[in-house]
C-alpha atoms as a PDB file:
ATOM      1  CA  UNK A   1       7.492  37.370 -40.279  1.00  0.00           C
ATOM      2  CA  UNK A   2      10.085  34.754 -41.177  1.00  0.00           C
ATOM      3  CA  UNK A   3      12.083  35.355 -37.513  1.00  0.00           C
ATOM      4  CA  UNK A   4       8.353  34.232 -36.001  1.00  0.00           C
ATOM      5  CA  UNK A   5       7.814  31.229 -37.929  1.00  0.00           C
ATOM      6  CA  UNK A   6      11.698  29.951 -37.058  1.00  0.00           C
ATOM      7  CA  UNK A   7      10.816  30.978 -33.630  1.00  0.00           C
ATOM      8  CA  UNK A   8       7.983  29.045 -33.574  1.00  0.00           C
ATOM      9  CA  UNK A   9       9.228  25.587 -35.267  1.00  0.00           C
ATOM     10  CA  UNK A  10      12.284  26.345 -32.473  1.00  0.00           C
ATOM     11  CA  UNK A  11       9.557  26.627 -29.538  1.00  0.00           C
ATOM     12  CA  UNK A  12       7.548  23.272 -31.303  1.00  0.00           C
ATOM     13  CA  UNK A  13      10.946  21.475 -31.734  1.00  0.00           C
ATOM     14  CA  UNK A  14      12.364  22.112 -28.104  1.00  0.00           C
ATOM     15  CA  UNK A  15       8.522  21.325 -25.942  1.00  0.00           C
ATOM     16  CA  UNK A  16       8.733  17.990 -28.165  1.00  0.00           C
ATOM     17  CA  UNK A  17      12.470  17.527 -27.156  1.00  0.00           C
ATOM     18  CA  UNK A  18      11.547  18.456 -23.296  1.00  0.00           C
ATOM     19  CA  UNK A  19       8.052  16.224 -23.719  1.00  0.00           C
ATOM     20  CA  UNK A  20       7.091  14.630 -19.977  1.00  0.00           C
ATOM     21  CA  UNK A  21       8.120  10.943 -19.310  1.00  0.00           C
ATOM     22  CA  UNK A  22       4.870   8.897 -19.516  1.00  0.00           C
ATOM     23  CA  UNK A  23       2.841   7.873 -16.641  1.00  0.00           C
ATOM     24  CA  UNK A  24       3.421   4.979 -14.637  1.00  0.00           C
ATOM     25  CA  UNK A  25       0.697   2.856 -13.445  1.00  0.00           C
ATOM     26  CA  UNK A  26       0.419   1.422  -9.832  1.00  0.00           C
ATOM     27  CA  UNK A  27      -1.129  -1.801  -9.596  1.00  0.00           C
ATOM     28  CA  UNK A  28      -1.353  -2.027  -5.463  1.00  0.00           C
ATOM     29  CA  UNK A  29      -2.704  -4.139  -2.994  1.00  0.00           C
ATOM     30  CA  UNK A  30      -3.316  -4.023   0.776  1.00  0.00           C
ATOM     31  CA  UNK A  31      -3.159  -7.516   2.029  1.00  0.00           C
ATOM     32  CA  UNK A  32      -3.696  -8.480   6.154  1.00  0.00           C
ATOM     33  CA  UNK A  33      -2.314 -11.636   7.112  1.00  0.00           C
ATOM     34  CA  UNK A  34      -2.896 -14.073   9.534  1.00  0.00           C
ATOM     35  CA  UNK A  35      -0.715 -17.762  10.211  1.00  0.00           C
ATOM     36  CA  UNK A  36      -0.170 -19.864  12.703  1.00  0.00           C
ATOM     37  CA  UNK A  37       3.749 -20.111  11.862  1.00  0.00           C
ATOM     38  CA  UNK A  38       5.677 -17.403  12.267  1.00  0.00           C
ATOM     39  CA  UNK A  39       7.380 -17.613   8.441  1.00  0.00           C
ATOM     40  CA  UNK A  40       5.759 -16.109   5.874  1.00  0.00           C
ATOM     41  CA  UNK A  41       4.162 -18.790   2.843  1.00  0.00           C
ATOM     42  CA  UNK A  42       7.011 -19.460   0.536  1.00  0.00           C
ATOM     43  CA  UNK A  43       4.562 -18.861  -2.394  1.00  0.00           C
ATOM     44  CA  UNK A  44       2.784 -15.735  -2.297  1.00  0.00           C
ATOM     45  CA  UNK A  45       1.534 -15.425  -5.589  1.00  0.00           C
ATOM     46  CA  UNK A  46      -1.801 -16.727  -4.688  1.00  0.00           C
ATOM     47  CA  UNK A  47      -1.672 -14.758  -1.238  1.00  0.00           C
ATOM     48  CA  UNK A  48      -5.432 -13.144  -1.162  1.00  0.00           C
ATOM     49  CA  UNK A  49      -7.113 -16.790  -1.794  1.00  0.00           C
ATOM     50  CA  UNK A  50      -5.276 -18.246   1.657  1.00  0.00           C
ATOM     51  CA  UNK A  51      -7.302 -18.767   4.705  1.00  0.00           C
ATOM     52  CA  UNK A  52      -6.417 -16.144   7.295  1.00  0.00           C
ATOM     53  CA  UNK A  53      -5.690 -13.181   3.892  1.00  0.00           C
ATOM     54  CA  UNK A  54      -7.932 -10.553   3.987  1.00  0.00           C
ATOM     55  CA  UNK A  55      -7.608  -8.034   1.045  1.00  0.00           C
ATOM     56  CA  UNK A  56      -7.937  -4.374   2.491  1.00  0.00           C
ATOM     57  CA  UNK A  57      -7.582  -2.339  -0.655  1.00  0.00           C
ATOM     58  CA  UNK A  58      -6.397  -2.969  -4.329  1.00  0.00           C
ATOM     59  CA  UNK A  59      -6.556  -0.384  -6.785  1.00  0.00           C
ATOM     60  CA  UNK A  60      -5.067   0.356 -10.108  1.00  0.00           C
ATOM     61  CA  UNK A  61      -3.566   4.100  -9.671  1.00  0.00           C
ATOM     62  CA  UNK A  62      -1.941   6.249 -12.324  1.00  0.00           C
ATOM     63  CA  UNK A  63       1.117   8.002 -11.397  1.00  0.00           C
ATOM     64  CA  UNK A  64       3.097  11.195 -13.264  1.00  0.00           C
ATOM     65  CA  UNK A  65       6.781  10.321 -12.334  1.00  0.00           C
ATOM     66  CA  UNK A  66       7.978  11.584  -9.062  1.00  0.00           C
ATOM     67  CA  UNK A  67       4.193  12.233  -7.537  1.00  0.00           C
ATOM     68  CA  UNK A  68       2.267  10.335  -4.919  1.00  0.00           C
ATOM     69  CA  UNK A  69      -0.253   8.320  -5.390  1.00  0.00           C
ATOM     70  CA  UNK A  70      -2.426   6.817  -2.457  1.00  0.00           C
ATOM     71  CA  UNK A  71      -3.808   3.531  -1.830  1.00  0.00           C
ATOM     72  CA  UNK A  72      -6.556   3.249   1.336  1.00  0.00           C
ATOM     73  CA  UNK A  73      -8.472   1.342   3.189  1.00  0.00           C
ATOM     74  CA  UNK A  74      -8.899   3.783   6.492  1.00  0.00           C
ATOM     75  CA  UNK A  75     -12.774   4.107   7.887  1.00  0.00           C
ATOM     76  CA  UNK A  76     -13.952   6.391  10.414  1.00  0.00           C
ATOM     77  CA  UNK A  77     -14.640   4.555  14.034  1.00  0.00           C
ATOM     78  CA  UNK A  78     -17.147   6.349  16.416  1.00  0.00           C
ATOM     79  CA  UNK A  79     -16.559   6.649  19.566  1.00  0.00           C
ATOM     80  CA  UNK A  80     -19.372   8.494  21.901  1.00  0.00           C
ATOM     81  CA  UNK A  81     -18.850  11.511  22.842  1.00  0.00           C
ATOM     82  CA  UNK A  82     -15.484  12.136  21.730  1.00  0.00           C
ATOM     83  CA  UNK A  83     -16.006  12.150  17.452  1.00  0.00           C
ATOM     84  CA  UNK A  84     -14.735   9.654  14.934  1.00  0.00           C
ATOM     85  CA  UNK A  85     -11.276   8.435  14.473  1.00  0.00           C
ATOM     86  CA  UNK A  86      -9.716   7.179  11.241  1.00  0.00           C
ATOM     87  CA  UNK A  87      -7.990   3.253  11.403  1.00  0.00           C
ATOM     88  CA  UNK A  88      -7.074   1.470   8.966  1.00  0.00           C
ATOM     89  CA  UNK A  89      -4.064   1.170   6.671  1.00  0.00           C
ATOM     90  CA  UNK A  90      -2.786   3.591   3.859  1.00  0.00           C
ATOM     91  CA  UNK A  91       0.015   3.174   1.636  1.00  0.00           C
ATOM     92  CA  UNK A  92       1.908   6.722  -0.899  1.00  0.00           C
ATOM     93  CA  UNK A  93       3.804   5.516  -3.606  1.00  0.00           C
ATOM     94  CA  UNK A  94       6.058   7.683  -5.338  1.00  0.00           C
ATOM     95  CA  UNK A  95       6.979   5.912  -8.751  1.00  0.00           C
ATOM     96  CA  UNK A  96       9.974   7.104 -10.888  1.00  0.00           C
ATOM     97  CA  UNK A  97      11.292   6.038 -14.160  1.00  0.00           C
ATOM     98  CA  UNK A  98      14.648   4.610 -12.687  1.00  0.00           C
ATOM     99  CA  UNK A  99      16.193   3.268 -16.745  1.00  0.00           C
ATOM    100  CA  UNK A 100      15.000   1.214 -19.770  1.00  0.00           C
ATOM    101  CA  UNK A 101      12.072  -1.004 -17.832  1.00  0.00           C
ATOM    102  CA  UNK A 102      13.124   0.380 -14.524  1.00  0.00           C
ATOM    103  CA  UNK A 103      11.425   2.093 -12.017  1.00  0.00           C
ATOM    104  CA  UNK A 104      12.405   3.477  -9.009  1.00  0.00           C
ATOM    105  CA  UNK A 105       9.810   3.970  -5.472  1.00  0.00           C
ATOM    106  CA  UNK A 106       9.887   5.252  -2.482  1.00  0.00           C
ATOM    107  CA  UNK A 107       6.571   3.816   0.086  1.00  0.00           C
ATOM    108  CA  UNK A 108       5.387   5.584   2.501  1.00  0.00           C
ATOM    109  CA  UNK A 109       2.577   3.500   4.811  1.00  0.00           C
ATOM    110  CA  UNK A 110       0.901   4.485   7.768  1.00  0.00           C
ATOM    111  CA  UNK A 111      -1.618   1.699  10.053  1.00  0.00           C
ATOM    112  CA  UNK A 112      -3.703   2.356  12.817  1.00  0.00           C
ATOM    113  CA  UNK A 113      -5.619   0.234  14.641  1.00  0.00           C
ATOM    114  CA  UNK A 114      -8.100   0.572  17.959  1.00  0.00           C
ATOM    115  CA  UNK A 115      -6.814  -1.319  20.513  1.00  0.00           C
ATOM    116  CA  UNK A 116      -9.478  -0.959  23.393  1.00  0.00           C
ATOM    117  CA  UNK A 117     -10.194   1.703  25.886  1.00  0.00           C
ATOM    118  CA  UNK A 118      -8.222   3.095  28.928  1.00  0.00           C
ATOM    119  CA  UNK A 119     -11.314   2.175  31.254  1.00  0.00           C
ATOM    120  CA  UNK A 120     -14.796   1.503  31.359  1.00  0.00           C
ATOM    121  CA  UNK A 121     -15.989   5.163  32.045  1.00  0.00           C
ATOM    122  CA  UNK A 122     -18.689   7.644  30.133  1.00  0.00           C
ATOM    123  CA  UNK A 123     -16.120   9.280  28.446  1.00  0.00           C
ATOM    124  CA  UNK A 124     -14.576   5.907  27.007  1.00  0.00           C
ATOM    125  CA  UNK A 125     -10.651   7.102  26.296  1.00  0.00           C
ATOM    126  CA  UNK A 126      -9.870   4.854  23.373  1.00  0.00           C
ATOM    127  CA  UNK A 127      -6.275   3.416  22.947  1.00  0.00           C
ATOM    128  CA  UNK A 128      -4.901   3.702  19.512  1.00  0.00           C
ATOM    129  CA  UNK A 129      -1.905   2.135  18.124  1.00  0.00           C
ATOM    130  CA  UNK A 130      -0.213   3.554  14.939  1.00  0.00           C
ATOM    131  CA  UNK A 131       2.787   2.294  13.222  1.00  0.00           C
ATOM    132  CA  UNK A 132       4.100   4.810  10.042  1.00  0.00           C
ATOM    133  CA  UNK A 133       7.218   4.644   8.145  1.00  0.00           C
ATOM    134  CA  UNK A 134       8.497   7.264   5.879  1.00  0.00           C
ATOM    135  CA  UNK A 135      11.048   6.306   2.387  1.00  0.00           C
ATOM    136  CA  UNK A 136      10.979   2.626   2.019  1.00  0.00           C
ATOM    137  CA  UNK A 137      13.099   2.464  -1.193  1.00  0.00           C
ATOM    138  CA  UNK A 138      13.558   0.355  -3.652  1.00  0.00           C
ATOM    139  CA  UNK A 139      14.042  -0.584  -8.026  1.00  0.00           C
ATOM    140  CA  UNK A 140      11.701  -2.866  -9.684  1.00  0.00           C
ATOM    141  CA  UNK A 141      11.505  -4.653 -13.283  1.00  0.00           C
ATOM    142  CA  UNK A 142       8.198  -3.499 -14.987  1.00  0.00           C
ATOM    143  CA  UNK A 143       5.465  -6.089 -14.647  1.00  0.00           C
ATOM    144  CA  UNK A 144       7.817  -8.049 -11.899  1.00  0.00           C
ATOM    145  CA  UNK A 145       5.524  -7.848  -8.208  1.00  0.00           C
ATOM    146  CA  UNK A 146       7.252  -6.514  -5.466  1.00  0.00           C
ATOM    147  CA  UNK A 147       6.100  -7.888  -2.188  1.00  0.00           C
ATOM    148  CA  UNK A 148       6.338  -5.704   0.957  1.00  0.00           C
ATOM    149  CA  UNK A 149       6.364  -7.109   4.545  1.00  0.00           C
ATOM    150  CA  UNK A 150       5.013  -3.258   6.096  1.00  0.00           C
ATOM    151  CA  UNK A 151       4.510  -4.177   9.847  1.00  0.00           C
ATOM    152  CA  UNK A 152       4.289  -7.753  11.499  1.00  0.00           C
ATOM    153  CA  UNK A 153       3.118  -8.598  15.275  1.00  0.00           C
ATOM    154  CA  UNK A 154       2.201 -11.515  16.923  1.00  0.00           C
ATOM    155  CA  UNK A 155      -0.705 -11.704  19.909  1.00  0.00           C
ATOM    156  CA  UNK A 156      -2.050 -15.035  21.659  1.00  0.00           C
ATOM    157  CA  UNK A 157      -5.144 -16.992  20.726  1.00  0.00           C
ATOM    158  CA  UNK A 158      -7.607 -19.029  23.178  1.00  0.00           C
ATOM    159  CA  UNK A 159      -7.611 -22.301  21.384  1.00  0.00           C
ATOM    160  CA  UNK A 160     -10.461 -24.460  22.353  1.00  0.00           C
ATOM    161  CA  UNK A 161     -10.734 -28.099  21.656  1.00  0.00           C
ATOM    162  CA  UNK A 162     -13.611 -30.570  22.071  1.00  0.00           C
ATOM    163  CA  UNK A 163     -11.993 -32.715  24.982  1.00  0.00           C
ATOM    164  CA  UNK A 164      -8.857 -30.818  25.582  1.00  0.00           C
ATOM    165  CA  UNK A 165      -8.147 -27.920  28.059  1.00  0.00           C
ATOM    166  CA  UNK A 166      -8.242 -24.042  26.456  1.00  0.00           C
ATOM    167  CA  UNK A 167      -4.437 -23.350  25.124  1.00  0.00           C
ATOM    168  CA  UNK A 168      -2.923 -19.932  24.235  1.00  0.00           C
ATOM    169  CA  UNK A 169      -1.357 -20.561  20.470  1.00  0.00           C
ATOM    170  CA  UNK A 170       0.564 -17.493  19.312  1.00  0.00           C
ATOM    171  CA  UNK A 171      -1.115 -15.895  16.022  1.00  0.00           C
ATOM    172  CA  UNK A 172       1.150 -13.643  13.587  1.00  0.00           C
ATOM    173  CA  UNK A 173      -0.289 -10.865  11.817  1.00  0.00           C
ATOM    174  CA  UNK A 174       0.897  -8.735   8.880  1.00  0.00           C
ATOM    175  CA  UNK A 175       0.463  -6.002   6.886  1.00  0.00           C
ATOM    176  CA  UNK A 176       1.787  -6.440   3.395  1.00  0.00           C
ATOM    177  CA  UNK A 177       1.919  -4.250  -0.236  1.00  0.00           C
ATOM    178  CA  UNK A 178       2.259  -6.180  -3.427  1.00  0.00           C
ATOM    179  CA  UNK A 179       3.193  -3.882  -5.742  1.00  0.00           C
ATOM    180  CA  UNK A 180       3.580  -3.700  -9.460  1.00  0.00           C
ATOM    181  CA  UNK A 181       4.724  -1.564 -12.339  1.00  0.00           C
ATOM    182  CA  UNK A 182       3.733  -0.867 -15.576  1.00  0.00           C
ATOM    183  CA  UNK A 183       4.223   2.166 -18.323  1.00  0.00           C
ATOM    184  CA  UNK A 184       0.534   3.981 -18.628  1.00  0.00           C
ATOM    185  CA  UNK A 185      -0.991   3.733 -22.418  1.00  0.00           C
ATOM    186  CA  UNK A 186       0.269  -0.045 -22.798  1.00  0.00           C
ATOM    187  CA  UNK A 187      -3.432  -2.019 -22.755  1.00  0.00           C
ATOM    188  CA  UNK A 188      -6.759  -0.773 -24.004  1.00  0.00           C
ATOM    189  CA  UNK A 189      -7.241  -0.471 -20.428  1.00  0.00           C
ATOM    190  CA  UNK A 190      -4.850   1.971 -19.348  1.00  0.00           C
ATOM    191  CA  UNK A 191      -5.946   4.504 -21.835  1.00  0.00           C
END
């Protein structure tokens, strides 16, 4: 009986020794934006209250260490007869306790858009573009943003102007991630 209990306190002592790193939380955002200039704002804290910032997803996930979480903001698009398509943007982390107030993440992202159709026809053949990338890598500070520049383009604009002949302005787009870490169970909120 005695060899159990020391068996036991050995089996209590060692799961306790071997216990799972805690959690990490996620605090992501999807953010589409849209200058006139082709450098990004030097200030981005304040990014989603800009004119031309369009917030496509922002979510507070919880993460185990190592496993993905998902951030999206992808909707269905019909498109007679042929079914629906997904477009829109989604973003995998994969968090990892990297040290004391470290953590280490890998990004996956990928962002499709509709672009138009092949020709005007019945069947309308849509033209999608997609952009993915696989093991963006990086360290971060807990609670220190890290601010991800995902996929950037530019395209022309009609500008019209009481007076003034119609002028093509270039526009720049982009798709960014602000991303921060924090240890799960550390606010009344996470728990």
């Amino acid at each position: 009986m005695k060899i159990l209990q020391y068996l036991a306190i050995a089996a209590a002592l060692t799961a306790s020794a071997i216990a799972a790193p805690p959690a990490i939380l996620v605090d992501a955002r999807l953010v589409g934006l849209t200058t006139n200039g082709a450098d990004l704002p030097k200030d981005l804290s304040r990014l989603a209250e800009r004119k031309g910032a369009d917030v496509l997803a922002a979510s507070r996930l919880k993460a185990r260490p190592g496993k993905p979480v998902t951030l999206s903001s992808m909707r269905e698009v019909a498109i007679p007869p042929r079914g629906k398509f997904p477009v829109g943007a989604a973003l995998t982390v994969r968090p990892a306790w990297a040290g004391e107030g470290r953590v280490r993440y890998s990004v996956d992202f990928d962002f499709t858009t509709l672009e138009g159709y092949f020709a005007p026809s019945a069947t309308q053949a849509p033209i999608f573009q997609s952009v993915r990338a696989m093991g963006i890598e990086g360290e971060a500070e807990i609670g220190k943003p890290v601010v991800l520049v995902l996929h950037s383009w530019s395209e022309k604009q009609i500008v019209k102007e009481p007076g003034k002949p119609n002028r093509d302005a270039p526009v720049y787009r982009r798709l960014i991630a602000f991303l921060t870490f924090s240890k799960a169970g550390t606010s009344a909120k996470d728990q």
